[in-house]
PDB file of N, CA and C in Angstrom:
ATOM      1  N   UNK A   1     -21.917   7.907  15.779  1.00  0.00           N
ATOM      2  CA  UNK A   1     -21.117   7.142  14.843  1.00  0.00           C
ATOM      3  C   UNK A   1     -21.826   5.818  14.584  1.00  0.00           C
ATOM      4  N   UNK A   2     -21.988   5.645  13.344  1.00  0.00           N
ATOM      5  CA  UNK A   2     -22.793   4.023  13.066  1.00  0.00           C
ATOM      6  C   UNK A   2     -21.781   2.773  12.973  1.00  0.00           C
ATOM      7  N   UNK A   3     -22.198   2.029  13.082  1.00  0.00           N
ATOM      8  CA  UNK A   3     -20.895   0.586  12.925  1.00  0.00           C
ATOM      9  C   UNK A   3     -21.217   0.184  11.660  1.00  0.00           C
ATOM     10  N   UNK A   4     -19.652  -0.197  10.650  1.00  0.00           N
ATOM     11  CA  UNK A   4     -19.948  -0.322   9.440  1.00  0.00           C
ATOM     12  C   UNK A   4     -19.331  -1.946   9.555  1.00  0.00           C
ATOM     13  N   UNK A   5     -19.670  -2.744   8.484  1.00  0.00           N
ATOM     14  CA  UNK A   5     -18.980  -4.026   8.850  1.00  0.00           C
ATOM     15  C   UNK A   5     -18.300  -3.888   7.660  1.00  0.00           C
ATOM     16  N   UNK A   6     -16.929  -3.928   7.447  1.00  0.00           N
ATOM     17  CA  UNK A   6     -16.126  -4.497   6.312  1.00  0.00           C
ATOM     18  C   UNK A   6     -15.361  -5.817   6.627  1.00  0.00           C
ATOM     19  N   UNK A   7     -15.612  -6.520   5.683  1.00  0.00           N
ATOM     20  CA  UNK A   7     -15.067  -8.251   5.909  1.00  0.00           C
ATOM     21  C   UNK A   7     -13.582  -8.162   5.503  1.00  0.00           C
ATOM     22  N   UNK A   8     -13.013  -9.358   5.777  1.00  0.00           N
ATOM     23  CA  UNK A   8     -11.297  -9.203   5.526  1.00  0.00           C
ATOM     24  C   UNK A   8     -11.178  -9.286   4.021  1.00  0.00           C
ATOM     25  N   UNK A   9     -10.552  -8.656   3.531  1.00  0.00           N
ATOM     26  CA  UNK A   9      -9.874  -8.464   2.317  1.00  0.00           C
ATOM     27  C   UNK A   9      -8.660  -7.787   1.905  1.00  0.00           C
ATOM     28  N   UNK A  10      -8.118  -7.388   0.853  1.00  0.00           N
ATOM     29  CA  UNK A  10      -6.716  -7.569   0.826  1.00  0.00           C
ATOM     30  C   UNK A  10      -6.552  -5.865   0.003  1.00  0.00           C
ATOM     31  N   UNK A  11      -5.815  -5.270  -0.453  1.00  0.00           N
ATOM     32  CA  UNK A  11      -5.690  -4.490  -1.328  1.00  0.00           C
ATOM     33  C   UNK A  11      -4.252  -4.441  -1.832  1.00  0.00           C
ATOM     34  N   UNK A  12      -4.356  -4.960  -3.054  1.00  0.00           N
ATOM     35  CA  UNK A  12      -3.397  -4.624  -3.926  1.00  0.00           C
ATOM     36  C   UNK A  12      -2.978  -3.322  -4.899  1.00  0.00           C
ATOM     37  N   UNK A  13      -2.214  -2.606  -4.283  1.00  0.00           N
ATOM     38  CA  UNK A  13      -1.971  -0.930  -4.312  1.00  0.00           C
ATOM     39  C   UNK A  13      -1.389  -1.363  -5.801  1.00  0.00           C
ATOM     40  N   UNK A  14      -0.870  -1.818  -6.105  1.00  0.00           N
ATOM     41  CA  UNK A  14      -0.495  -1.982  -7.742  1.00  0.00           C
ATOM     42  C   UNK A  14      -1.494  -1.836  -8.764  1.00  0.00           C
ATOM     43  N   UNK A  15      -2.753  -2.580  -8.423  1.00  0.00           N
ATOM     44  CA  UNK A  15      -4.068  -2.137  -9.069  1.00  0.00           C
ATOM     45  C   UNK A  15      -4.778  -1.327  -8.936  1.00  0.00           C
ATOM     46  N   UNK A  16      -5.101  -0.399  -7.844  1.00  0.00           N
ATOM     47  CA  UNK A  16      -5.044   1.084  -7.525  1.00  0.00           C
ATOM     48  C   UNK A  16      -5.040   2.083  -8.400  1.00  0.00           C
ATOM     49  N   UNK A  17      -6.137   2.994  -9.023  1.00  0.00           N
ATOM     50  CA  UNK A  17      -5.181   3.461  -9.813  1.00  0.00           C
ATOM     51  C   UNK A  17      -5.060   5.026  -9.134  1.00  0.00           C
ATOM     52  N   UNK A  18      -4.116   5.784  -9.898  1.00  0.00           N
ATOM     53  CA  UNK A  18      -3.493   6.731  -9.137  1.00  0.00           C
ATOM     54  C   UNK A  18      -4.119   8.514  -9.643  1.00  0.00           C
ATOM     55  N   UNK A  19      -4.629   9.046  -9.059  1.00  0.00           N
ATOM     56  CA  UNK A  19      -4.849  10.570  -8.974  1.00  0.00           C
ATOM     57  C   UNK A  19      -3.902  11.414  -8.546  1.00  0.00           C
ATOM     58  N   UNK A  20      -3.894  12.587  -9.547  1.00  0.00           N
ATOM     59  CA  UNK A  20      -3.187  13.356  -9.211  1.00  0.00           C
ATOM     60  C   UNK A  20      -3.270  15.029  -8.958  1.00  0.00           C
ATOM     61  N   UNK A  21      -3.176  15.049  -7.492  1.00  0.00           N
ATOM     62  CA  UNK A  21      -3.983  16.332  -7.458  1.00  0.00           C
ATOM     63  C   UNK A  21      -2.663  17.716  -7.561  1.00  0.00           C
ATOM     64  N   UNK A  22      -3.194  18.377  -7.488  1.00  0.00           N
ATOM     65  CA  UNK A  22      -2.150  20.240  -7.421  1.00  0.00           C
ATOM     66  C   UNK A  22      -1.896  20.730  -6.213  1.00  0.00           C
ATOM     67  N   UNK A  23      -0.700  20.691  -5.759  1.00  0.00           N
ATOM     68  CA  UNK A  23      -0.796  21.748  -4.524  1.00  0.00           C
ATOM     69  C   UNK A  23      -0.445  23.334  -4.779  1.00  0.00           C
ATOM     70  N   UNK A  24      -0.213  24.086  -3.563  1.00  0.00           N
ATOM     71  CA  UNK A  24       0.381  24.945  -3.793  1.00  0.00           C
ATOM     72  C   UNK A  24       2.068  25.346  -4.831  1.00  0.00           C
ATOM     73  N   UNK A  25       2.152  24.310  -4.314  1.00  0.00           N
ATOM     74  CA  UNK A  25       3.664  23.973  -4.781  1.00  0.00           C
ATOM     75  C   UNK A  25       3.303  22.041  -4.931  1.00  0.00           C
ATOM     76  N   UNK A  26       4.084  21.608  -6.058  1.00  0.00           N
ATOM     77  CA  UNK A  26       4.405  20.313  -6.188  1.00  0.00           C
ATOM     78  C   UNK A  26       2.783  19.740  -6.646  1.00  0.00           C
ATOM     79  N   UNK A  27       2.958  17.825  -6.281  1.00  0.00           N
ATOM     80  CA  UNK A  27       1.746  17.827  -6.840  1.00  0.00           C
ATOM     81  C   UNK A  27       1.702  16.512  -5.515  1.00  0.00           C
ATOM     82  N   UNK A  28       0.509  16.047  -5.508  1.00  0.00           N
ATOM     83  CA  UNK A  28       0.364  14.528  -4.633  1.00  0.00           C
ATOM     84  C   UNK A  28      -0.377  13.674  -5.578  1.00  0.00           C
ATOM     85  N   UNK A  29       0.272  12.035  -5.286  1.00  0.00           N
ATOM     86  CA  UNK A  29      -0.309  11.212  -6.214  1.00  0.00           C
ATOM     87  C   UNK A  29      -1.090  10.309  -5.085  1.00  0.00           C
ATOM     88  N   UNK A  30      -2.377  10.506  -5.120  1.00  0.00           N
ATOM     89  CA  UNK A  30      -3.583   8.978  -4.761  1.00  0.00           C
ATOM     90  C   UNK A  30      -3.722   8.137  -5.103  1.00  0.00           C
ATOM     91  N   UNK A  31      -3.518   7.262  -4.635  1.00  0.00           N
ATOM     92  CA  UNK A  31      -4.342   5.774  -4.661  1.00  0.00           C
ATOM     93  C   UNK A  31      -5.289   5.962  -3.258  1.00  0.00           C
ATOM     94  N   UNK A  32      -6.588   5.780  -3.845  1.00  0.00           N
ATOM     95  CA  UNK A  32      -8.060   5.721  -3.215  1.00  0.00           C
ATOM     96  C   UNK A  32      -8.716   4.486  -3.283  1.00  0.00           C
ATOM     97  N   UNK A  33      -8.911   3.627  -1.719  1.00  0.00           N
ATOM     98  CA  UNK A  33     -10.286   2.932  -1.702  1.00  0.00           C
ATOM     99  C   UNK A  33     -10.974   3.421  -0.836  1.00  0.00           C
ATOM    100  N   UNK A  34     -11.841   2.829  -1.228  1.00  0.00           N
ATOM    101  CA  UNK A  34     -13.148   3.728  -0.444  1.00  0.00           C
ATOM    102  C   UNK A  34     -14.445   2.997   0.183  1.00  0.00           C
ATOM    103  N   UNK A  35     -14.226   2.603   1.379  1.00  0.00           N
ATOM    104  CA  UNK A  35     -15.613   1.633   2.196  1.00  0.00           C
ATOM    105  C   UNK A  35     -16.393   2.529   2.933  1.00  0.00           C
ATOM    106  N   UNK A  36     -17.467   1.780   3.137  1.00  0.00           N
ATOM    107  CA  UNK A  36     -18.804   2.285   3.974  1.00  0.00           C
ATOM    108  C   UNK A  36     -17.812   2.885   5.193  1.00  0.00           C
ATOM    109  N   UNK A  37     -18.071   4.615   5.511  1.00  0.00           N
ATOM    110  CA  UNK A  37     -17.172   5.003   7.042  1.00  0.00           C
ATOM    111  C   UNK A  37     -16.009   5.349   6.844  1.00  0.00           C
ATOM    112  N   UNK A  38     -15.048   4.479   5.764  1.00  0.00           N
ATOM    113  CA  UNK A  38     -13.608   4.452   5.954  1.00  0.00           C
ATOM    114  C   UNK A  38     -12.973   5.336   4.324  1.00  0.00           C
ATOM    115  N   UNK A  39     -12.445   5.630   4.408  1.00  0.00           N
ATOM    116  CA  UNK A  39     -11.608   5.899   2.878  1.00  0.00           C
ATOM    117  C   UNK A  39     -10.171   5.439   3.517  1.00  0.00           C
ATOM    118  N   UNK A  40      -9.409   4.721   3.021  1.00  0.00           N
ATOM    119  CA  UNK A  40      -7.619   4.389   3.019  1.00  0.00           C
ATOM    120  C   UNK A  40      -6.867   4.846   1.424  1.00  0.00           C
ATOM    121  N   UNK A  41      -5.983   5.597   1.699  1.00  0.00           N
ATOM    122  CA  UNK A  41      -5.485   6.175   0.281  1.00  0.00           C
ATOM    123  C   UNK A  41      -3.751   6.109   1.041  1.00  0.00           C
ATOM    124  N   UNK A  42      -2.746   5.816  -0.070  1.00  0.00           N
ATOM    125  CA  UNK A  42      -1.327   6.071   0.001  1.00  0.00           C
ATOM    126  C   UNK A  42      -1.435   7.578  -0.859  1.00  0.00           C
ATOM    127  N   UNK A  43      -0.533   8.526  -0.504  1.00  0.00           N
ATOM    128  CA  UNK A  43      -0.549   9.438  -1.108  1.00  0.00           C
ATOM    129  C   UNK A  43       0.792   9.746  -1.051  1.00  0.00           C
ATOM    130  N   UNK A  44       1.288  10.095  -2.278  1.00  0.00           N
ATOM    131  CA  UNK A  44       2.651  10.535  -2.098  1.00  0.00           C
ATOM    132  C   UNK A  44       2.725  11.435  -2.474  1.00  0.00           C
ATOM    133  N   UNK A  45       3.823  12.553  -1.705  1.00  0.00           N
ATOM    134  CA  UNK A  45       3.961  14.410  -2.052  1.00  0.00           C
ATOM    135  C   UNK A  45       5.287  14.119  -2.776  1.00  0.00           C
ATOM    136  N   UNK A  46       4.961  15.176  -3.833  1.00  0.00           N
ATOM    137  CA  UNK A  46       6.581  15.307  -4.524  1.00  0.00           C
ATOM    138  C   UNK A  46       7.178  16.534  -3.795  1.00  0.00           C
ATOM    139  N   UNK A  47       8.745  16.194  -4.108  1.00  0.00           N
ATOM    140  CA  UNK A  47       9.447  17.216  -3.895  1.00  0.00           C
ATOM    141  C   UNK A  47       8.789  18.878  -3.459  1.00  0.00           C
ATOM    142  N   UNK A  48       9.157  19.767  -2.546  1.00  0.00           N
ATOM    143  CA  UNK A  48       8.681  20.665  -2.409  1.00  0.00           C
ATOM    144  C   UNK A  48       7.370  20.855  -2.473  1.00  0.00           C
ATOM    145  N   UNK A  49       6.232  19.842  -2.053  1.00  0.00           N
ATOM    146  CA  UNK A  49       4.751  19.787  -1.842  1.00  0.00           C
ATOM    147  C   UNK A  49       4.594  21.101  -0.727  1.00  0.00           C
ATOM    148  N   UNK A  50       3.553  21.315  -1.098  1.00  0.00           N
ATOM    149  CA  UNK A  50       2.462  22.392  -0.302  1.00  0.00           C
ATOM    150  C   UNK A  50       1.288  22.129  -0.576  1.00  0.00           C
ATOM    151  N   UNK A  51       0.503  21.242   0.132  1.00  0.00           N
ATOM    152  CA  UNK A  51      -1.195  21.456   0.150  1.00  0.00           C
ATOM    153  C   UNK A  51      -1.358  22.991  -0.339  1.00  0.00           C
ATOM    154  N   UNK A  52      -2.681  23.021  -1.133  1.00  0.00           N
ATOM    155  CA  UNK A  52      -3.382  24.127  -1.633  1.00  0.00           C
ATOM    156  C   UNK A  52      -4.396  24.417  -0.701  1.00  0.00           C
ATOM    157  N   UNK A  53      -4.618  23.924   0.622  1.00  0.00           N
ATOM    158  CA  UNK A  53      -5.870  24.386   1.457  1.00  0.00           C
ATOM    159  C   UNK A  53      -5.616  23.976   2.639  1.00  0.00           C
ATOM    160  N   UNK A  54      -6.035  24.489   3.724  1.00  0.00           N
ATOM    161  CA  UNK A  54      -5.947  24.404   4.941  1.00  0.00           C
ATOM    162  C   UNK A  54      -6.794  23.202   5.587  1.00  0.00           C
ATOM    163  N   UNK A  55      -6.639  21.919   6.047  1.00  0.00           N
ATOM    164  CA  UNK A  55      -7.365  20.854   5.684  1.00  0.00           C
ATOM    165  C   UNK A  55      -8.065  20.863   7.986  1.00  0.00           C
ATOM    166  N   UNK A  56      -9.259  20.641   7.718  1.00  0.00           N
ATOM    167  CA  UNK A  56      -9.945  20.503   8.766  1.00  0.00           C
ATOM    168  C   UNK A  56     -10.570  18.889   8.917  1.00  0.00           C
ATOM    169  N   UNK A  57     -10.505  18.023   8.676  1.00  0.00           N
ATOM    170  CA  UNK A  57     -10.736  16.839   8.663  1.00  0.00           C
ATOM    171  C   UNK A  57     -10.020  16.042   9.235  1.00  0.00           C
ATOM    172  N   UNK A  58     -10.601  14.956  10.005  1.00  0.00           N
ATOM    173  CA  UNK A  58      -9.838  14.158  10.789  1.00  0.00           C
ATOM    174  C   UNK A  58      -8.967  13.126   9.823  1.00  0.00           C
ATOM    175  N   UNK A  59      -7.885  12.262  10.259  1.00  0.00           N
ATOM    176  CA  UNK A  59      -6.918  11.773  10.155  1.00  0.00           C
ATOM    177  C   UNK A  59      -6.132  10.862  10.789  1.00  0.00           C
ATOM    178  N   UNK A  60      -5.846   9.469  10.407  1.00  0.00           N
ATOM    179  CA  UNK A  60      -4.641   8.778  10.663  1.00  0.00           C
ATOM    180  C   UNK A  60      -3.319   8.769   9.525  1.00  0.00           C
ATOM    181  N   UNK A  61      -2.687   9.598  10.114  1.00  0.00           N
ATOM    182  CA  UNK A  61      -1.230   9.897   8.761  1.00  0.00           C
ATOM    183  C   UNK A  61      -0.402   8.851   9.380  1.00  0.00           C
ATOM    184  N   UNK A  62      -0.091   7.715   8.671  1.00  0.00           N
ATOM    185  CA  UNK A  62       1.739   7.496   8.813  1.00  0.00           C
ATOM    186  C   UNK A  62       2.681   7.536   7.855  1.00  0.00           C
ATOM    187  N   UNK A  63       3.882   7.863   7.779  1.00  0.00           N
ATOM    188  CA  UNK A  63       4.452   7.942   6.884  1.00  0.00           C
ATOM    189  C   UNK A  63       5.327   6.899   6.895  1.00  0.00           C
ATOM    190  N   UNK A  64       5.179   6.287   5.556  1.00  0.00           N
ATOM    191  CA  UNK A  64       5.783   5.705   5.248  1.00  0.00           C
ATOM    192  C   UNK A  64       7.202   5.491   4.582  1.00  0.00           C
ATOM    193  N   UNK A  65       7.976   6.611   3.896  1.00  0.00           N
ATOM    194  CA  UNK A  65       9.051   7.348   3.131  1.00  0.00           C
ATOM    195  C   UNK A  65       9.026   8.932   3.476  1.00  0.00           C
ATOM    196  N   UNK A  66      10.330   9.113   3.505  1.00  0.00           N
ATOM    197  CA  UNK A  66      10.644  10.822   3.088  1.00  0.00           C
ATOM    198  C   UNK A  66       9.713  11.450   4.878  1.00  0.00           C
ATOM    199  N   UNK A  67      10.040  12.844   4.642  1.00  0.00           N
ATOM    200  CA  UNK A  67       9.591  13.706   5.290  1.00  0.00           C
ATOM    201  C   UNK A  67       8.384  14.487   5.467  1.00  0.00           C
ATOM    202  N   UNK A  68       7.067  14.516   6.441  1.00  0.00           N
ATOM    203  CA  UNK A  68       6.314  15.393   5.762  1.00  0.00           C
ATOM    204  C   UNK A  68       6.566  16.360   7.370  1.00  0.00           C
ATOM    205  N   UNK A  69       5.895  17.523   7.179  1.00  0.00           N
ATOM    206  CA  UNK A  69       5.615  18.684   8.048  1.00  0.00           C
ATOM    207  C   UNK A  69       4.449  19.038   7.787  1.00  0.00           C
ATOM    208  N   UNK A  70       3.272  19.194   9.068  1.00  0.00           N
ATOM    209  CA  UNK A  70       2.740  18.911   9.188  1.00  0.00           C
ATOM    210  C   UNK A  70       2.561  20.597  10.074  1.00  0.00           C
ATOM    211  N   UNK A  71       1.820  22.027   9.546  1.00  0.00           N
ATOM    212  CA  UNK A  71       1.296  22.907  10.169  1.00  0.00           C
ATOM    213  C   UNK A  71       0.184  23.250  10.689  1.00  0.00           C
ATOM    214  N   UNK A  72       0.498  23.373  12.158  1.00  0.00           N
ATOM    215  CA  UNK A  72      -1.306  23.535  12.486  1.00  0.00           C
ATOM    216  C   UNK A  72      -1.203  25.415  12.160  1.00  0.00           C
ATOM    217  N   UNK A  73      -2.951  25.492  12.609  1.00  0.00           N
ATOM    218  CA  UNK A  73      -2.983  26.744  12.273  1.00  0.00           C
ATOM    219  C   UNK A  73      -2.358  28.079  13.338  1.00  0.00           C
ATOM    220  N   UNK A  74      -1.933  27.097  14.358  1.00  0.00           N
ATOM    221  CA  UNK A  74      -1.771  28.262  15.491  1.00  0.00           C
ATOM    222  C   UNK A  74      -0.568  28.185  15.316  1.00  0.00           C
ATOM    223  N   UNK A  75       0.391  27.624  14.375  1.00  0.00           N
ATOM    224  CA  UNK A  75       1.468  28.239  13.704  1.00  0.00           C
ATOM    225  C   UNK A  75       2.419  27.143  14.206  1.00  0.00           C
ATOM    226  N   UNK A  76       2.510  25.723  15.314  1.00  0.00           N
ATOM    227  CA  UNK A  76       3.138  24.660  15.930  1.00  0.00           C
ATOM    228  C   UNK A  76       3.455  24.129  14.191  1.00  0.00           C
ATOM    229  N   UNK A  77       4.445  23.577  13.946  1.00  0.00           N
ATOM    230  CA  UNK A  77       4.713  22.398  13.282  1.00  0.00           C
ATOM    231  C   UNK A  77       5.225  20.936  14.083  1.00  0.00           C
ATOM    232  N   UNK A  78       4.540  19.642  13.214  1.00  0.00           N
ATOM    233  CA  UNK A  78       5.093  18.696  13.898  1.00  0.00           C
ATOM    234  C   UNK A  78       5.966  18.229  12.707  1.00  0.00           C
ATOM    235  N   UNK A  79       6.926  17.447  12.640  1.00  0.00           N
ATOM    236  CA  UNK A  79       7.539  16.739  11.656  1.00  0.00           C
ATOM    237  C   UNK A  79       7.491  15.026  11.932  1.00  0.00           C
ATOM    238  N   UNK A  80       6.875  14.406  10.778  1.00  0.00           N
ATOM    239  CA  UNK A  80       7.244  12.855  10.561  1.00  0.00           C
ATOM    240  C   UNK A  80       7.816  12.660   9.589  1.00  0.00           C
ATOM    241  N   UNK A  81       8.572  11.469  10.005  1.00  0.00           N
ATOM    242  CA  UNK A  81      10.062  10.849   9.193  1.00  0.00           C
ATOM    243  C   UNK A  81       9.190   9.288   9.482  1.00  0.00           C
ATOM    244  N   UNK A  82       9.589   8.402   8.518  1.00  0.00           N
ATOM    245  CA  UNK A  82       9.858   7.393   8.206  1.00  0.00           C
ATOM    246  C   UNK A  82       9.427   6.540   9.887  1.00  0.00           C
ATOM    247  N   UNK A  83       8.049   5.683   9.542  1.00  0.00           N
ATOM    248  CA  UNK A  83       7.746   4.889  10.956  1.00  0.00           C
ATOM    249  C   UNK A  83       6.636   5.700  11.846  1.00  0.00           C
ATOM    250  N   UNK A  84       6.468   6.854  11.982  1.00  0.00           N
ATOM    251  CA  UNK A  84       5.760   7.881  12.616  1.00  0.00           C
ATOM    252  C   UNK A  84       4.554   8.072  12.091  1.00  0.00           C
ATOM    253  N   UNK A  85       3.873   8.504  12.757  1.00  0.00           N
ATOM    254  CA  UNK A  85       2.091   8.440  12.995  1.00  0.00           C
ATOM    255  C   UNK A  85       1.299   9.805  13.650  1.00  0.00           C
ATOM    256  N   UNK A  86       0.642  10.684  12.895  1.00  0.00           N
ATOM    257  CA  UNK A  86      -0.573  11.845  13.747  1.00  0.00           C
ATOM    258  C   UNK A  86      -1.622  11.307  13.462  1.00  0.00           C
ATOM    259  N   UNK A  87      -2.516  11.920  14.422  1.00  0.00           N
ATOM    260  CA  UNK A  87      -4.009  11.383  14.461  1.00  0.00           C
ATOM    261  C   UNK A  87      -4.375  12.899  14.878  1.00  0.00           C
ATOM    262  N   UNK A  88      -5.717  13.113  14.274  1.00  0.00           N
ATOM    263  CA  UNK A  88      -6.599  14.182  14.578  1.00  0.00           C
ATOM    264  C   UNK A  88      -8.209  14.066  14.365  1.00  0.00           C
ATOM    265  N   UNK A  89      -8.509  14.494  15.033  1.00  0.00           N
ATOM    266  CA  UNK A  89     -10.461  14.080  15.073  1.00  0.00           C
ATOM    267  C   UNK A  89     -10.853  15.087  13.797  1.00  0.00           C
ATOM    268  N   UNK A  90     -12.023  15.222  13.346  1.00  0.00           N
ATOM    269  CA  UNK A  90     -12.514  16.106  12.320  1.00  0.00           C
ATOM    270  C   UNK A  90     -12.844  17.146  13.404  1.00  0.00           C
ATOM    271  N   UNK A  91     -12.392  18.133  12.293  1.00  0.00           N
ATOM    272  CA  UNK A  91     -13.242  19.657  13.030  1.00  0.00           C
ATOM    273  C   UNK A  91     -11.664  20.056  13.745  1.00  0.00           C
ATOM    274  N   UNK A  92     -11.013  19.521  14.288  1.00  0.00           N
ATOM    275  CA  UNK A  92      -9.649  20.008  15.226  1.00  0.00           C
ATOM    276  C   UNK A  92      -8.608  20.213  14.657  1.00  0.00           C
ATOM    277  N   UNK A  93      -7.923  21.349  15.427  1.00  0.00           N
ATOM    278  CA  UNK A  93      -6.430  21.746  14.304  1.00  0.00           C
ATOM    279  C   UNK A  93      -6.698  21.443  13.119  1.00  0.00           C
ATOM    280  N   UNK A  94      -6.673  22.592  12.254  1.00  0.00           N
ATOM    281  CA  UNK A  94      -6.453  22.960  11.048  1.00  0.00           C
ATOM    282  C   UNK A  94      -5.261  22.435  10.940  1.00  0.00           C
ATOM    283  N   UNK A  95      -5.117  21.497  10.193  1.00  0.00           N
ATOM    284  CA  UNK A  95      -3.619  21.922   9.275  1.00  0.00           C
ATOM    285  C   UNK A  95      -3.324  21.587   7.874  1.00  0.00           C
ATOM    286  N   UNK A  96      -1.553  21.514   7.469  1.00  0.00           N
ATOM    287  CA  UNK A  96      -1.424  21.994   6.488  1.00  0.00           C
ATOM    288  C   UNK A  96      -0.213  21.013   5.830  1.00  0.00           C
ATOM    289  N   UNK A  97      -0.304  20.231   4.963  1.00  0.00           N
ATOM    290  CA  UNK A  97       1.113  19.680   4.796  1.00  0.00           C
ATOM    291  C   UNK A  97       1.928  20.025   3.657  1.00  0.00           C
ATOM    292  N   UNK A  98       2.562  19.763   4.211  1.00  0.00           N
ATOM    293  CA  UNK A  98       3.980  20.545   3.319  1.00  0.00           C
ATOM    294  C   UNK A  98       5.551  19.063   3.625  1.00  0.00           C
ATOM    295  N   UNK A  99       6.140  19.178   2.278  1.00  0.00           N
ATOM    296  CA  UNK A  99       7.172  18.000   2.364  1.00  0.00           C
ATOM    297  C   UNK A  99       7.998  18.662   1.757  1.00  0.00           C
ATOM    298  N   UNK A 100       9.302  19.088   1.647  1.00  0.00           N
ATOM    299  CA  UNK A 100      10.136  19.823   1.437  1.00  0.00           C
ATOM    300  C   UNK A 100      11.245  18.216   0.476  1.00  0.00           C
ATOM    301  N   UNK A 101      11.586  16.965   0.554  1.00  0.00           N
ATOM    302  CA  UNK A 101      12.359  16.371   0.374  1.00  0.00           C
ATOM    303  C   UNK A 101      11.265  15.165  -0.493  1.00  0.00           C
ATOM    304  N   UNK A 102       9.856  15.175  -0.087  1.00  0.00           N
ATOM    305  CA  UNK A 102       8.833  14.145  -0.650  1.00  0.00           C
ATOM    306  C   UNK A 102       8.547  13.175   0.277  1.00  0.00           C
ATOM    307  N   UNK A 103       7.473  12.846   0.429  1.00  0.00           N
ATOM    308  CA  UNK A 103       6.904  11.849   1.636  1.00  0.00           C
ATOM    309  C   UNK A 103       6.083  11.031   0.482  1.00  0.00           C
ATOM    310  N   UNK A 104       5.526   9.871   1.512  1.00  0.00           N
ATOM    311  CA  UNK A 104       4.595   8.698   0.875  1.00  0.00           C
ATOM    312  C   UNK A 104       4.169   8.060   2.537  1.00  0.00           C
ATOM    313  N   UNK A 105       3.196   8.373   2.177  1.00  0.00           N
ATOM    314  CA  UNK A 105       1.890   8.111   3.382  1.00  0.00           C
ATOM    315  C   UNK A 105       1.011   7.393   3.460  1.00  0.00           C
ATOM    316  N   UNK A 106       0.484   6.540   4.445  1.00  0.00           N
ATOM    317  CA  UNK A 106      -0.551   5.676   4.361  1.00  0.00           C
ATOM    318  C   UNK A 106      -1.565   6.544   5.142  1.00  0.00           C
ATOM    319  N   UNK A 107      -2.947   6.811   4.371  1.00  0.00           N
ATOM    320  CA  UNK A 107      -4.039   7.644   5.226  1.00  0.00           C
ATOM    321  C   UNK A 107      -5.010   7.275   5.333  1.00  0.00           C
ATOM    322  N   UNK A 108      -5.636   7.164   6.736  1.00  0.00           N
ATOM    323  CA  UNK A 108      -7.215   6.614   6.893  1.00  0.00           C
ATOM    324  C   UNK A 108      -7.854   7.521   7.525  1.00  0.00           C
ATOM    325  N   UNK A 109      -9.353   8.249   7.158  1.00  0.00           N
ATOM    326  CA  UNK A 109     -10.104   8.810   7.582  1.00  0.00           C
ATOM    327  C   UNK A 109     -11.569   8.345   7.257  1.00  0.00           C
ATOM    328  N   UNK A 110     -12.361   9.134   8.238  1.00  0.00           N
ATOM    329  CA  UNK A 110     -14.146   8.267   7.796  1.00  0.00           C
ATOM    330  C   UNK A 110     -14.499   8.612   9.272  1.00  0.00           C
ATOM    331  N   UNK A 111     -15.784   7.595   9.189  1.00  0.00           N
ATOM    332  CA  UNK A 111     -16.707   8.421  10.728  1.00  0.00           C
ATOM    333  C   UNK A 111     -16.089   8.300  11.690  1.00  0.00           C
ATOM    334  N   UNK A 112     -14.764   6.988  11.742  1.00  0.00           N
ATOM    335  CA  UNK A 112     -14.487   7.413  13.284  1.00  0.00           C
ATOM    336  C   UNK A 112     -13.804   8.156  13.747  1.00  0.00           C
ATOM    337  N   UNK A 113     -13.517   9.561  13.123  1.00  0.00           N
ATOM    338  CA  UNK A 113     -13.047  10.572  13.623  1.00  0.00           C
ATOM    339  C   UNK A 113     -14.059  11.521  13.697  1.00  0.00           C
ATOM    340  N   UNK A 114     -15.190  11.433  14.055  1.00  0.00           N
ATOM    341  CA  UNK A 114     -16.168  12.705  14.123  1.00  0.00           C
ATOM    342  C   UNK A 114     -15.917  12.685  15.409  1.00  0.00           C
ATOM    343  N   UNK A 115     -16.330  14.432  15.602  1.00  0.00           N
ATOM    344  CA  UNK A 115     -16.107  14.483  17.054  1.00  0.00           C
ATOM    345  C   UNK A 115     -17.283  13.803  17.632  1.00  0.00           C
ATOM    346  N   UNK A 116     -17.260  13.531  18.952  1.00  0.00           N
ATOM    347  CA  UNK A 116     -18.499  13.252  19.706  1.00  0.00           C
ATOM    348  C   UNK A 116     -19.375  14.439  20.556  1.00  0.00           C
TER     349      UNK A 116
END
């Protein structure tokens, strides 16, 4: 893992602008920045979201609103509500999110989740 230096700065999610990708079901809206190592994105699932792919990449999820569920591949679900936090390294548990009511998430991933 290399050390990246990012200096203090601020992000104003209002200026952000927003992507919108397809799931299986529903859709998720991004806001993406993107530093040396790090990507931080809010993403919010609409109603009845289903990721379209089985996601293998590491992760800091918290949620910030609503409900998400959260399937690994060996079939465990975890559920976060409002305040709650998963973490996963890249490469580990597959999983899968799905929001049945709509979530809004704060997400950070980048090198320091490679495995070692």
């Amino acid at each position: 893992m290399s050390t990246k230096n990012i200096p203090f700065q601020t992000i104003d999610w209002n200026s952000v602008p927003i992507t919108e990708h397809e799931g299986e079901s529903g859709t998720a809206q991004w806001q993406t920045t993107q530093y040396s190592g790090l990507r931080v994105r809010i993403v919010e699932m609409s109603k009845n979201y289903i990721a379209d792919h089985w996601c293998k990449k590491g992760h800091v999820v918290h949620c910030l609103e609503g409900v998400l569920t959260t399937q690994l591949d060996n079939g465990e679900k975890h559920i976060l509500t409002k305040g709650m936090t998963y973490i996963v390294s890249d490469g580990m548990d597959a999983h899968l999110s799905i929001s049945g009511t709509g979530a809004k998430l704060l997400i950070l991933d980048g090198e320091f989740l490679e495995q070692q």
